[in-house]
PDB file of N, CA and C in Angstrom:
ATOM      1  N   UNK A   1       2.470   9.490   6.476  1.00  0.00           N
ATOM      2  CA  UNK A   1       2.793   8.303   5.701  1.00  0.00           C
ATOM      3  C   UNK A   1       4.126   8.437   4.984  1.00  0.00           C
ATOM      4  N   UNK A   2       4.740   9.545   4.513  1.00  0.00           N
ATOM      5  CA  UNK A   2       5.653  10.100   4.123  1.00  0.00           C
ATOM      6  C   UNK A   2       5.746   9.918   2.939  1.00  0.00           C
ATOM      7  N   UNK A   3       6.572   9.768   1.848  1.00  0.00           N
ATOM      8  CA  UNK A   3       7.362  10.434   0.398  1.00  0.00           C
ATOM      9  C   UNK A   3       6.389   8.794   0.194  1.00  0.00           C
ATOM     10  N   UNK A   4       5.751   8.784  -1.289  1.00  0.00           N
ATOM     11  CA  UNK A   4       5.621   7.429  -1.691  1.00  0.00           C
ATOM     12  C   UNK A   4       6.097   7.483  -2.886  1.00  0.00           C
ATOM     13  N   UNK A   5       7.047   6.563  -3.673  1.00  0.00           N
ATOM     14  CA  UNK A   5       7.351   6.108  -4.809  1.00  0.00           C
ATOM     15  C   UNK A   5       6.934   5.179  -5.438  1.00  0.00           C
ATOM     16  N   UNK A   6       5.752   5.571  -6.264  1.00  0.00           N
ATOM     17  CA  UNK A   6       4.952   4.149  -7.047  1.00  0.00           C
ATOM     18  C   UNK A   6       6.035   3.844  -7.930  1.00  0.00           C
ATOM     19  N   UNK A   7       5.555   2.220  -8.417  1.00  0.00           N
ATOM     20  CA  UNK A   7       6.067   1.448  -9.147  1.00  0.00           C
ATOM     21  C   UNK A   7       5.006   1.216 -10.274  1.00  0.00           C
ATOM     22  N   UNK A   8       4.401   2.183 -11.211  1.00  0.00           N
ATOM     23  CA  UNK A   8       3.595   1.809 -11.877  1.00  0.00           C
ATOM     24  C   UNK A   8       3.675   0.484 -12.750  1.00  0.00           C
ATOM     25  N   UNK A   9       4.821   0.011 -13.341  1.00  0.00           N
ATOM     26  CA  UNK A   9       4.795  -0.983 -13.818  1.00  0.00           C
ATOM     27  C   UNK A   9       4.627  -2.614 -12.960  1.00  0.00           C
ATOM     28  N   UNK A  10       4.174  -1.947 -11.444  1.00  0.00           N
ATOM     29  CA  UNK A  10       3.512  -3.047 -10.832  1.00  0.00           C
ATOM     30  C   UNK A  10       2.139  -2.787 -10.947  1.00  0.00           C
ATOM     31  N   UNK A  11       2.105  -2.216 -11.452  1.00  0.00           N
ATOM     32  CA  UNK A  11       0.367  -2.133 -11.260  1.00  0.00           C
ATOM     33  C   UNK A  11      -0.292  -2.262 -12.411  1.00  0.00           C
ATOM     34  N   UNK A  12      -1.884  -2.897 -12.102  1.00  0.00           N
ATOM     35  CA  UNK A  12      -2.016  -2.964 -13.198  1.00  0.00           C
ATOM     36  C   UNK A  12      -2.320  -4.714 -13.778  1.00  0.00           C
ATOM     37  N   UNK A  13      -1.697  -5.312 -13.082  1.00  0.00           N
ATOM     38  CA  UNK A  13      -1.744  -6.855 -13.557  1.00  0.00           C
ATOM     39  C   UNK A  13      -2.488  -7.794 -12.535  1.00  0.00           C
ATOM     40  N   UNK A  14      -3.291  -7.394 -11.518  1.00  0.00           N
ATOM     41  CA  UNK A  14      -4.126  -7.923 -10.663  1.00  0.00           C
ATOM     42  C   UNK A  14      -3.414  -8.939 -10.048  1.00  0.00           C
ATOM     43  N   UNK A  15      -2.063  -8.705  -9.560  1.00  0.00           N
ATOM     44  CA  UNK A  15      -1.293  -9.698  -8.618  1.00  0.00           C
ATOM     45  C   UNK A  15      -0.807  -8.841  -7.865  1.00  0.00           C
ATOM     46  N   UNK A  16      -0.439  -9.703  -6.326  1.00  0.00           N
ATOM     47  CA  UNK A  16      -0.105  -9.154  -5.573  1.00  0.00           C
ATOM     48  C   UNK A  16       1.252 -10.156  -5.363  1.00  0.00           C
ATOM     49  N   UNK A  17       2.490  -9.635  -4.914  1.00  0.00           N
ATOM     50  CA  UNK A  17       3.392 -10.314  -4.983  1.00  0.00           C
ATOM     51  C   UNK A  17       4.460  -9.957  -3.841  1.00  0.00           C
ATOM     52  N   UNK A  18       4.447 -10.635  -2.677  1.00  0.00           N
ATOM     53  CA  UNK A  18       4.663  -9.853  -1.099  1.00  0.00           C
ATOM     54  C   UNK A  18       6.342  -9.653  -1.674  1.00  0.00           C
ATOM     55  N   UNK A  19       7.239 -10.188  -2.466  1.00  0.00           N
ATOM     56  CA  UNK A  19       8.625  -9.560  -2.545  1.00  0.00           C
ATOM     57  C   UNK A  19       8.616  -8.391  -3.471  1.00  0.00           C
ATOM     58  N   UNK A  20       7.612  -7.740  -4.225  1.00  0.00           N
ATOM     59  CA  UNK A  20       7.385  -6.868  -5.352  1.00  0.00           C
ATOM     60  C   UNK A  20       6.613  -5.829  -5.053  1.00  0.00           C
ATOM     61  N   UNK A  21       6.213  -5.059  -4.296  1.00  0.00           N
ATOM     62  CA  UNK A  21       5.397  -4.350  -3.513  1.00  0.00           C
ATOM     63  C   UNK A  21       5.317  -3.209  -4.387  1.00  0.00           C
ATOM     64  N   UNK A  22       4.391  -2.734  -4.778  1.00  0.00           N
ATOM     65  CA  UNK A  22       4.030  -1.418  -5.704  1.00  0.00           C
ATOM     66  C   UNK A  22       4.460  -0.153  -5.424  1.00  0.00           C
ATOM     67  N   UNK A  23       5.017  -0.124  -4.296  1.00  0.00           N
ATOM     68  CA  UNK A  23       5.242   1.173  -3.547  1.00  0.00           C
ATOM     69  C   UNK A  23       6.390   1.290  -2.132  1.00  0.00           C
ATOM     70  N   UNK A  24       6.897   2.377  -2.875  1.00  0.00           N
ATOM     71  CA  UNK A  24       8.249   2.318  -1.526  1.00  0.00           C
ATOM     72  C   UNK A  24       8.157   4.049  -0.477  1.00  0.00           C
ATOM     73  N   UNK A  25       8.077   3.658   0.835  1.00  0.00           N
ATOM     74  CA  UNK A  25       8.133   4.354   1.667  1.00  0.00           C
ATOM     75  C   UNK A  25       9.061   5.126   2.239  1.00  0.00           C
ATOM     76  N   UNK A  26       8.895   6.290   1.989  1.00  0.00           N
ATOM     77  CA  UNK A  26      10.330   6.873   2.453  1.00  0.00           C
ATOM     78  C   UNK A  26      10.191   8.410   3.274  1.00  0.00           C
ATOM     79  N   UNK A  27      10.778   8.746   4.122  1.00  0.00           N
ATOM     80  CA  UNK A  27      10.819   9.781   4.750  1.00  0.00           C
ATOM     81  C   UNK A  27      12.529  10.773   4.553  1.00  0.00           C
ATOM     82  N   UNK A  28      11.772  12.200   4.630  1.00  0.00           N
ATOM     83  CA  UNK A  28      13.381  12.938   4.154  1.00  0.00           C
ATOM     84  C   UNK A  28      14.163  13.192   5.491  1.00  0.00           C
ATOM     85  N   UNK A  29      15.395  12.933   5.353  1.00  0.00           N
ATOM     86  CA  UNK A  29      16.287  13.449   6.395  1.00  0.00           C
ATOM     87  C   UNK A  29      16.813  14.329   6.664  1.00  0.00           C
ATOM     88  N   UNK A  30      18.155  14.535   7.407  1.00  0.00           N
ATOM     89  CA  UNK A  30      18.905  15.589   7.137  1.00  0.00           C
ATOM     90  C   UNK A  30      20.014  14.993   5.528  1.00  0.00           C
ATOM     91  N   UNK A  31      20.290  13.804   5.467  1.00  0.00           N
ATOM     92  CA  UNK A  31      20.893  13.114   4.271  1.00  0.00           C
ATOM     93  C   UNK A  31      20.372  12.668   3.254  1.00  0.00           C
ATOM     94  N   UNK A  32      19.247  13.279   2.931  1.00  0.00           N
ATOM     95  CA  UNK A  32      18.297  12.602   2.038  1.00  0.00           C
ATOM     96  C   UNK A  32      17.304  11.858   2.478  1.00  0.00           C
ATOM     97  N   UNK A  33      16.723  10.700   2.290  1.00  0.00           N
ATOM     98  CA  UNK A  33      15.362  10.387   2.210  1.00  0.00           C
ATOM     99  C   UNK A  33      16.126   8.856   2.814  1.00  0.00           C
ATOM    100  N   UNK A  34      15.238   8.269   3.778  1.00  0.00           N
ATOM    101  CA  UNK A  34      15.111   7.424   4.445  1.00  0.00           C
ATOM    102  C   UNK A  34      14.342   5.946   4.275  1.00  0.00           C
ATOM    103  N   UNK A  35      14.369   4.827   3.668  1.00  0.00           N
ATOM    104  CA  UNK A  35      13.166   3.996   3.171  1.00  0.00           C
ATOM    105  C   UNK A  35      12.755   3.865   5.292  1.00  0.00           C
ATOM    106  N   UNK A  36      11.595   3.795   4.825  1.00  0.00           N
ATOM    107  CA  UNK A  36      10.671   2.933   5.898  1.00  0.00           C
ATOM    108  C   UNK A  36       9.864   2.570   5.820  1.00  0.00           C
ATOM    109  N   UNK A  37       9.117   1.823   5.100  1.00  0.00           N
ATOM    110  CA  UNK A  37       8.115   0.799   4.396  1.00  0.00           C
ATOM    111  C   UNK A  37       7.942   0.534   3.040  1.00  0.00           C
ATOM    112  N   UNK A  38       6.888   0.008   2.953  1.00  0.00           N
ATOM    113  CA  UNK A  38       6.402  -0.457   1.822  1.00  0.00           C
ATOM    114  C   UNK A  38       4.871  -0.578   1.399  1.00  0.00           C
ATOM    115  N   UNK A  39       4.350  -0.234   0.514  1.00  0.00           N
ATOM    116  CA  UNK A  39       3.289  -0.413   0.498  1.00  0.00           C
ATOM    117  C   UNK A  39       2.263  -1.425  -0.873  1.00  0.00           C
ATOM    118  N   UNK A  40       1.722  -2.274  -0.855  1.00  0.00           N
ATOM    119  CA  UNK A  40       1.188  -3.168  -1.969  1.00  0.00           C
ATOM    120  C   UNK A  40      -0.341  -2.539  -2.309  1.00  0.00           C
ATOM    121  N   UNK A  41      -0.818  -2.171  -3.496  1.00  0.00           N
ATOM    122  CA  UNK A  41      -1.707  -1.730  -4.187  1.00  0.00           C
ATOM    123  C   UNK A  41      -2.567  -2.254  -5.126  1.00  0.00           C
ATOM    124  N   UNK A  42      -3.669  -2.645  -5.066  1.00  0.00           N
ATOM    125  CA  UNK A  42      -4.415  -3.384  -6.047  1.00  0.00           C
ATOM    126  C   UNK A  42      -5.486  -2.146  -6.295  1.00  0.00           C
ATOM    127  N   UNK A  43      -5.948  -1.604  -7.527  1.00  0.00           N
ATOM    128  CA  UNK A  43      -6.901  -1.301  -8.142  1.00  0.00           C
ATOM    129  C   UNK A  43      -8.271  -2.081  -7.468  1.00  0.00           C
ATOM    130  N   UNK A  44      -9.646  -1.164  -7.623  1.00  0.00           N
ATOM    131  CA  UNK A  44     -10.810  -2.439  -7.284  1.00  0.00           C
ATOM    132  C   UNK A  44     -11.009  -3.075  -8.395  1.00  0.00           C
ATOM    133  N   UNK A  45     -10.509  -2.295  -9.646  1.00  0.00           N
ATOM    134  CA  UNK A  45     -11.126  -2.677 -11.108  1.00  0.00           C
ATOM    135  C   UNK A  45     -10.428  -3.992 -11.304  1.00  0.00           C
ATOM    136  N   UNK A  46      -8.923  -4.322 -11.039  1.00  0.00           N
ATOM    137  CA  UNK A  46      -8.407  -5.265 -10.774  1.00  0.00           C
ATOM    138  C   UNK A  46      -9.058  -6.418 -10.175  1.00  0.00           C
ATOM    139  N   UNK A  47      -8.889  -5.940  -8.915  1.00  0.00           N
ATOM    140  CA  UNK A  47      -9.661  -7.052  -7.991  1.00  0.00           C
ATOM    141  C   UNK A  47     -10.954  -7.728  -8.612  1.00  0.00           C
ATOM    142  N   UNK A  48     -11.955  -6.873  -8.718  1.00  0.00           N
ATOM    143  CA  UNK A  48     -13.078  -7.203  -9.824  1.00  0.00           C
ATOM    144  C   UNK A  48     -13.410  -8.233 -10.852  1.00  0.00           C
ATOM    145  N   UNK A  49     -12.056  -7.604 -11.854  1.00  0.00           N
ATOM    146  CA  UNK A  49     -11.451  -8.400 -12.640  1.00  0.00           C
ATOM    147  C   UNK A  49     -10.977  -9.570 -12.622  1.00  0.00           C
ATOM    148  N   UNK A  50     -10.397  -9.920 -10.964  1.00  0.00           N
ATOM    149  CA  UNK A  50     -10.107 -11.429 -10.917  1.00  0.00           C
ATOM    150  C   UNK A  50     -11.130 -11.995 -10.356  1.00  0.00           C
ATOM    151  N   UNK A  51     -12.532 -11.508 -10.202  1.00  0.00           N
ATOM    152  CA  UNK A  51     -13.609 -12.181  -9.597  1.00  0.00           C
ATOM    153  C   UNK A  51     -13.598 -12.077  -8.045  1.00  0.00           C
ATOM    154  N   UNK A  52     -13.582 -11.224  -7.533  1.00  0.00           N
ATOM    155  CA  UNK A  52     -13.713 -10.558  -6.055  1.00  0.00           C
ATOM    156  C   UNK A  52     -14.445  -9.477  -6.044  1.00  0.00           C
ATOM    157  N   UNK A  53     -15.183  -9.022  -4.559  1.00  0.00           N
ATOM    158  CA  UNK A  53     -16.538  -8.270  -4.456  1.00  0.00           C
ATOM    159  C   UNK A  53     -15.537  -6.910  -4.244  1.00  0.00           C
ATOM    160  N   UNK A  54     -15.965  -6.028  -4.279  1.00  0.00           N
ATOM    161  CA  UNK A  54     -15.477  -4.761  -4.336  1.00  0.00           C
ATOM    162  C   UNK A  54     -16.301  -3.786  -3.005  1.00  0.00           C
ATOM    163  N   UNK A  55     -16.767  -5.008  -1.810  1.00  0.00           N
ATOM    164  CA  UNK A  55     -17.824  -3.932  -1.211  1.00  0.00           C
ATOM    165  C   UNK A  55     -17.046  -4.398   0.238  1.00  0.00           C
ATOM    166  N   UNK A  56     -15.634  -4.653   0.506  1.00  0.00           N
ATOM    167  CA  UNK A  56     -14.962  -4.671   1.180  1.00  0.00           C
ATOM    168  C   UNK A  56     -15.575  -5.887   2.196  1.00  0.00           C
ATOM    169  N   UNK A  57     -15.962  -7.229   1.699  1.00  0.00           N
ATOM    170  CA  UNK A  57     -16.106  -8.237   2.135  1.00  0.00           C
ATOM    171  C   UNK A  57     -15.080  -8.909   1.864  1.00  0.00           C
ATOM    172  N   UNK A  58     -14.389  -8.882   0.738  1.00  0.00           N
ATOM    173  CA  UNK A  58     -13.472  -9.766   0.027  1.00  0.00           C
ATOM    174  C   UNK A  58     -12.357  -9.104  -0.562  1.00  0.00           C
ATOM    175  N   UNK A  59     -11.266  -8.439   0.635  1.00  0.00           N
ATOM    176  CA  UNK A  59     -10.623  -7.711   0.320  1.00  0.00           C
ATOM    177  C   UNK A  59      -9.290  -8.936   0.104  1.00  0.00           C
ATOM    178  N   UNK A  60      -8.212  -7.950  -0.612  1.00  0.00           N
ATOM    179  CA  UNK A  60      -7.313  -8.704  -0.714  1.00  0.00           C
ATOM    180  C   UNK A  60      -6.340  -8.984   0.278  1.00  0.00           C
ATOM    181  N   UNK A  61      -5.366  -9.642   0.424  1.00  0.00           N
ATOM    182  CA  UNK A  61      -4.453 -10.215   1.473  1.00  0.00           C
ATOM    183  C   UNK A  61      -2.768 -10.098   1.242  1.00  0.00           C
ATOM    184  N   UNK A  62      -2.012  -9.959   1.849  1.00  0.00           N
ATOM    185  CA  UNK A  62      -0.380 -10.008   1.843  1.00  0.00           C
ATOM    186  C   UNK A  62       0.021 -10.054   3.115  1.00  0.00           C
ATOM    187  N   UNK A  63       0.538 -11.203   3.869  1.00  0.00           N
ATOM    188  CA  UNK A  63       1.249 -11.771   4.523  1.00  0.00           C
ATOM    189  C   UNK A  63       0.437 -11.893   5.872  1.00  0.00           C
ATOM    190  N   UNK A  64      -0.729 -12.634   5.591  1.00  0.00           N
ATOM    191  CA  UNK A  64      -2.034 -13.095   6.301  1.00  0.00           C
ATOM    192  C   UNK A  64      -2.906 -11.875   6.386  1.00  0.00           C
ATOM    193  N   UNK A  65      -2.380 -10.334   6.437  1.00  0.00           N
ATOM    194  CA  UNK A  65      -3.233  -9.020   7.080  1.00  0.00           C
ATOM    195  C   UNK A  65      -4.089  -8.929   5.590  1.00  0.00           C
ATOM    196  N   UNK A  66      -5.172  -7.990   5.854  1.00  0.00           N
ATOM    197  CA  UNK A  66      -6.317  -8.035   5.059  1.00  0.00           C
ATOM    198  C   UNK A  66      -5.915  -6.466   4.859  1.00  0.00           C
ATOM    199  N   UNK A  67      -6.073  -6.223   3.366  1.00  0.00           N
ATOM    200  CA  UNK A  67      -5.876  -4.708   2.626  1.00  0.00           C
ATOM    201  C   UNK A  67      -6.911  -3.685   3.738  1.00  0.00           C
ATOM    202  N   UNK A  68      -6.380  -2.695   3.539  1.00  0.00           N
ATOM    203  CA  UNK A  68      -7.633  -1.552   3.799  1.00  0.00           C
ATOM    204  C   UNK A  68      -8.390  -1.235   2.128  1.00  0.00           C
ATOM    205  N   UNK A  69      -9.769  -0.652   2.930  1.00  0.00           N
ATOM    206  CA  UNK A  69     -10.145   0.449   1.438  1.00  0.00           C
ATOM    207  C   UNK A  69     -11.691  -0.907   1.328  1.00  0.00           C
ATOM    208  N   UNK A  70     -12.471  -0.998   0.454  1.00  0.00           N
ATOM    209  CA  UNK A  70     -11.362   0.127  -0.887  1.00  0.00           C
ATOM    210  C   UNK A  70     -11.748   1.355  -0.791  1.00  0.00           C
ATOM    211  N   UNK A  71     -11.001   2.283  -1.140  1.00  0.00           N
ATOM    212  CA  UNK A  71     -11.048   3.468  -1.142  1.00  0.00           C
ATOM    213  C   UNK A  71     -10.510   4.406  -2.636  1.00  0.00           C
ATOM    214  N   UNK A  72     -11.467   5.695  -2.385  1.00  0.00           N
ATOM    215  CA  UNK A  72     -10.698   6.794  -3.529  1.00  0.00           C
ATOM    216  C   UNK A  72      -9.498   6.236  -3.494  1.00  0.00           C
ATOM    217  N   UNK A  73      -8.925   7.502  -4.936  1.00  0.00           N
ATOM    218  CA  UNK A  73      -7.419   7.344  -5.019  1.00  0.00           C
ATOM    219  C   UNK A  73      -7.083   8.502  -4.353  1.00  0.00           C
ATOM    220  N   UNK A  74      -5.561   8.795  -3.790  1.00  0.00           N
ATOM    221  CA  UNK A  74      -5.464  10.277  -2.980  1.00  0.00           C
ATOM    222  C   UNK A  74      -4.872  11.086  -3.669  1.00  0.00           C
ATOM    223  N   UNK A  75      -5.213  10.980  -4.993  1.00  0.00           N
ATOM    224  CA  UNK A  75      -3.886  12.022  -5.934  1.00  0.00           C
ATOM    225  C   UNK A  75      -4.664  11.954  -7.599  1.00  0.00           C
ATOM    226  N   UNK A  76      -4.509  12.704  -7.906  1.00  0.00           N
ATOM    227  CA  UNK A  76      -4.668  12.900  -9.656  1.00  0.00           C
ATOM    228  C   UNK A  76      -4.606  11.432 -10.403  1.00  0.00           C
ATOM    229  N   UNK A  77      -5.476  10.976 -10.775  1.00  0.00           N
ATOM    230  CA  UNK A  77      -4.981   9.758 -11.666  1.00  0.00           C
ATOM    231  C   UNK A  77      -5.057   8.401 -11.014  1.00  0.00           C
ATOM    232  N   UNK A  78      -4.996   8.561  -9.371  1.00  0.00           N
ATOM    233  CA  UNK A  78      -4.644   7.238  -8.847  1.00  0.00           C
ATOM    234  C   UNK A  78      -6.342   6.822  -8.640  1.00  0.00           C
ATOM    235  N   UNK A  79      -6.320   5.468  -9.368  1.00  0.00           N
ATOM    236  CA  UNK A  79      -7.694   4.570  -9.086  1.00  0.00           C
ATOM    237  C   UNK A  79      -8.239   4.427  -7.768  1.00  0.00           C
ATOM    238  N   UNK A  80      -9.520   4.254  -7.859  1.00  0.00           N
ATOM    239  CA  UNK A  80     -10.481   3.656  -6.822  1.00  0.00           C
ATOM    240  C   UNK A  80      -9.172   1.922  -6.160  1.00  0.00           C
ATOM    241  N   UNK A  81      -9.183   2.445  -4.594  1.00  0.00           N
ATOM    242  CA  UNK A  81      -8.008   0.927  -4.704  1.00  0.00           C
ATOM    243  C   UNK A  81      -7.925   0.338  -3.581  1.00  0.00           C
ATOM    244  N   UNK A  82      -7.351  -0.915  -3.219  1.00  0.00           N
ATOM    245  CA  UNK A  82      -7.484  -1.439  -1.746  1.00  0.00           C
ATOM    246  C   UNK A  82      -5.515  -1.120  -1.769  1.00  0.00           C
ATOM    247  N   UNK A  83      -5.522  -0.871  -0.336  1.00  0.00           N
ATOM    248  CA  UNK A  83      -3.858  -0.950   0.072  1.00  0.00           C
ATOM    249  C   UNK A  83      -3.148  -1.459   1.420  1.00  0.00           C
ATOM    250  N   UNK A  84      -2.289  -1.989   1.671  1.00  0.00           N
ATOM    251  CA  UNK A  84      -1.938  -2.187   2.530  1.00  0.00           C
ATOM    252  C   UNK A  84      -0.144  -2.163   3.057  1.00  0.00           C
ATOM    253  N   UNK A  85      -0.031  -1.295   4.030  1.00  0.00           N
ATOM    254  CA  UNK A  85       1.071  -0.765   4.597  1.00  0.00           C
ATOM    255  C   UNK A  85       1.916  -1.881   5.710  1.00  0.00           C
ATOM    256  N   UNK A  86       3.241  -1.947   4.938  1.00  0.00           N
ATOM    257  CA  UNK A  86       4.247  -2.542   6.249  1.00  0.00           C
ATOM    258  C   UNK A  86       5.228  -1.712   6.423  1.00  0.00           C
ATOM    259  N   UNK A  87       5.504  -1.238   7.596  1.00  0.00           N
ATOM    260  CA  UNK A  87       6.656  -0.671   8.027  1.00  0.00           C
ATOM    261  C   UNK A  87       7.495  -1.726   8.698  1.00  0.00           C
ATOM    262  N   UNK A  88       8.570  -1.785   7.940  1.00  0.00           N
ATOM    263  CA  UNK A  88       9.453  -2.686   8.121  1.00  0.00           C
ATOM    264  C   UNK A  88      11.003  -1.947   8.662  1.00  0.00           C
ATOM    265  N   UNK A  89      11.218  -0.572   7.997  1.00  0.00           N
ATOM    266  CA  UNK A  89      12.271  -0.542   9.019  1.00  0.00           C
ATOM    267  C   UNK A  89      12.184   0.980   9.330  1.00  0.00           C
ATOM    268  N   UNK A  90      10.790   1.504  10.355  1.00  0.00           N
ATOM    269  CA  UNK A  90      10.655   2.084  11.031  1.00  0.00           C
ATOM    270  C   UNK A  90       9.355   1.488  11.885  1.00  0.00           C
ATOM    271  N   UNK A  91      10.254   1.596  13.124  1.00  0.00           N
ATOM    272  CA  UNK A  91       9.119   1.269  13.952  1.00  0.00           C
ATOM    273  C   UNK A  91       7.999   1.927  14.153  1.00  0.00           C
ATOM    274  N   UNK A  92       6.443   0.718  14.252  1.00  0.00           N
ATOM    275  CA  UNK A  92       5.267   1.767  14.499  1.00  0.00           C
ATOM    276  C   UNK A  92       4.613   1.251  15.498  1.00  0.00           C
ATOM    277  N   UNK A  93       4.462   2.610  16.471  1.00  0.00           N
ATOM    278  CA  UNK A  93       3.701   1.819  17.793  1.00  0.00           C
ATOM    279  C   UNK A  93       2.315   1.613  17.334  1.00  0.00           C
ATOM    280  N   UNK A  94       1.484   2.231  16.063  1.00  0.00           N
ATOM    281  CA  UNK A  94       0.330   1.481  15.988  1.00  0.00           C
ATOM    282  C   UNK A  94       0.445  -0.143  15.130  1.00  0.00           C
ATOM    283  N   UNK A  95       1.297  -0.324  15.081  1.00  0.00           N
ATOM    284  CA  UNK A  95       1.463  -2.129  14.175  1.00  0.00           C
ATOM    285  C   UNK A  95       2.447  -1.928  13.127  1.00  0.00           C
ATOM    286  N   UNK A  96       3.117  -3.250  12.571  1.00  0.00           N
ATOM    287  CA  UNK A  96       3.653  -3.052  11.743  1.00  0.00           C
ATOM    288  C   UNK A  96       2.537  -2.696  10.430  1.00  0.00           C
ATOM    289  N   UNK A  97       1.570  -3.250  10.396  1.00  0.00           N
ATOM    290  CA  UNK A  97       0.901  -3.588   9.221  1.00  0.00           C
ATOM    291  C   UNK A  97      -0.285  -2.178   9.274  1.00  0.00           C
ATOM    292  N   UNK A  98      -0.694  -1.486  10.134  1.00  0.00           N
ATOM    293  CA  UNK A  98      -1.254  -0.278  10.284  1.00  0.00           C
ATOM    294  C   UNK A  98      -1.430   0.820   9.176  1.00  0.00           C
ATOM    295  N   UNK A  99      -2.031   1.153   8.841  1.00  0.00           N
ATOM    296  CA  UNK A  99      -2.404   2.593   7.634  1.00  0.00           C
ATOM    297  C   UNK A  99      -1.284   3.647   8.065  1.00  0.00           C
ATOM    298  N   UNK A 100      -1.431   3.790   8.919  1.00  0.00           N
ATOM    299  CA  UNK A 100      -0.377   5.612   9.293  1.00  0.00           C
ATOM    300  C   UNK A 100       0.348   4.894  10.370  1.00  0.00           C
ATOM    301  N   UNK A 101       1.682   5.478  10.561  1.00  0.00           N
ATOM    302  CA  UNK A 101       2.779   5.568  11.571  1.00  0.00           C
ATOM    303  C   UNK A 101       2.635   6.936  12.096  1.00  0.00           C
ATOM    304  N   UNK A 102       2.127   6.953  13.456  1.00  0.00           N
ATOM    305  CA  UNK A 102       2.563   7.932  13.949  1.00  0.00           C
ATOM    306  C   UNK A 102       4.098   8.458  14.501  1.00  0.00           C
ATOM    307  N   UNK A 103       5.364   7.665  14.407  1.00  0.00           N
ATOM    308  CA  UNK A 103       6.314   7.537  14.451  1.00  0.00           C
ATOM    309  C   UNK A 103       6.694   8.534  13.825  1.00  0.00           C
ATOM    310  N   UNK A 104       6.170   8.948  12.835  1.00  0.00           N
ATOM    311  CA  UNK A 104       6.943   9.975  11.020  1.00  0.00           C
ATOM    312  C   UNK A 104       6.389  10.997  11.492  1.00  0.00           C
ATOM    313  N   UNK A 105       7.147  12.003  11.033  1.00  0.00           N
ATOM    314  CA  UNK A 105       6.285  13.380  11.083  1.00  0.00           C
ATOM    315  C   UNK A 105       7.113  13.470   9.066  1.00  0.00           C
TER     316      UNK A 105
END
């Protein structure tokens, strides 16, 4: 999935906002670090909060595709959460909108 850079001050406010994406994708180069996606993050407690089921019937949405999850968080601190991945400027032969790029090492 490579390097992720949260945007904590997107998070947190139970919106999802497809030009504001909570999370930036990046892989390292030989020149530094590379963006290649993006990723949008909702909390379930969030979701919850705006009156949605948390048992992955009524997941959330960004740019018609339906979040994954919900799921653990994968790191110290990070909430129970639904997410969903666009690789926008690395190509992925499993989809743009897909969980993992096998493309990245």
């Amino acid at each position: 999935m490579g390097i992720h850079y949260i945007n904590y001050s997107r998070m947190g406010d139970g919106v999802i906002e497809a030009d504001k994406p909570e999370c930036l994708l990046y892989v390292p180069t030989e020149n530094g670090v590379k963006l290649v996606g993006v990723e949008y993050i909702i909390s379930v407690d969030e979701w919850v909060d705006a009156g949605h089921a948390d048992d992955g019937t009524d997941n959330p949405t960004v740019f018609g595709q339906t979040f994954e999850g919900p799921m653990d968080g994968h790191g110290p601190g990070e909430p129970r959460h639904f997410d969903k991945h666009v690789w926008l400027w690395h190509a992925n032969p499993a989809g743009m909108f897909a969980q993992f790029n096998p493309a990245i090492k």
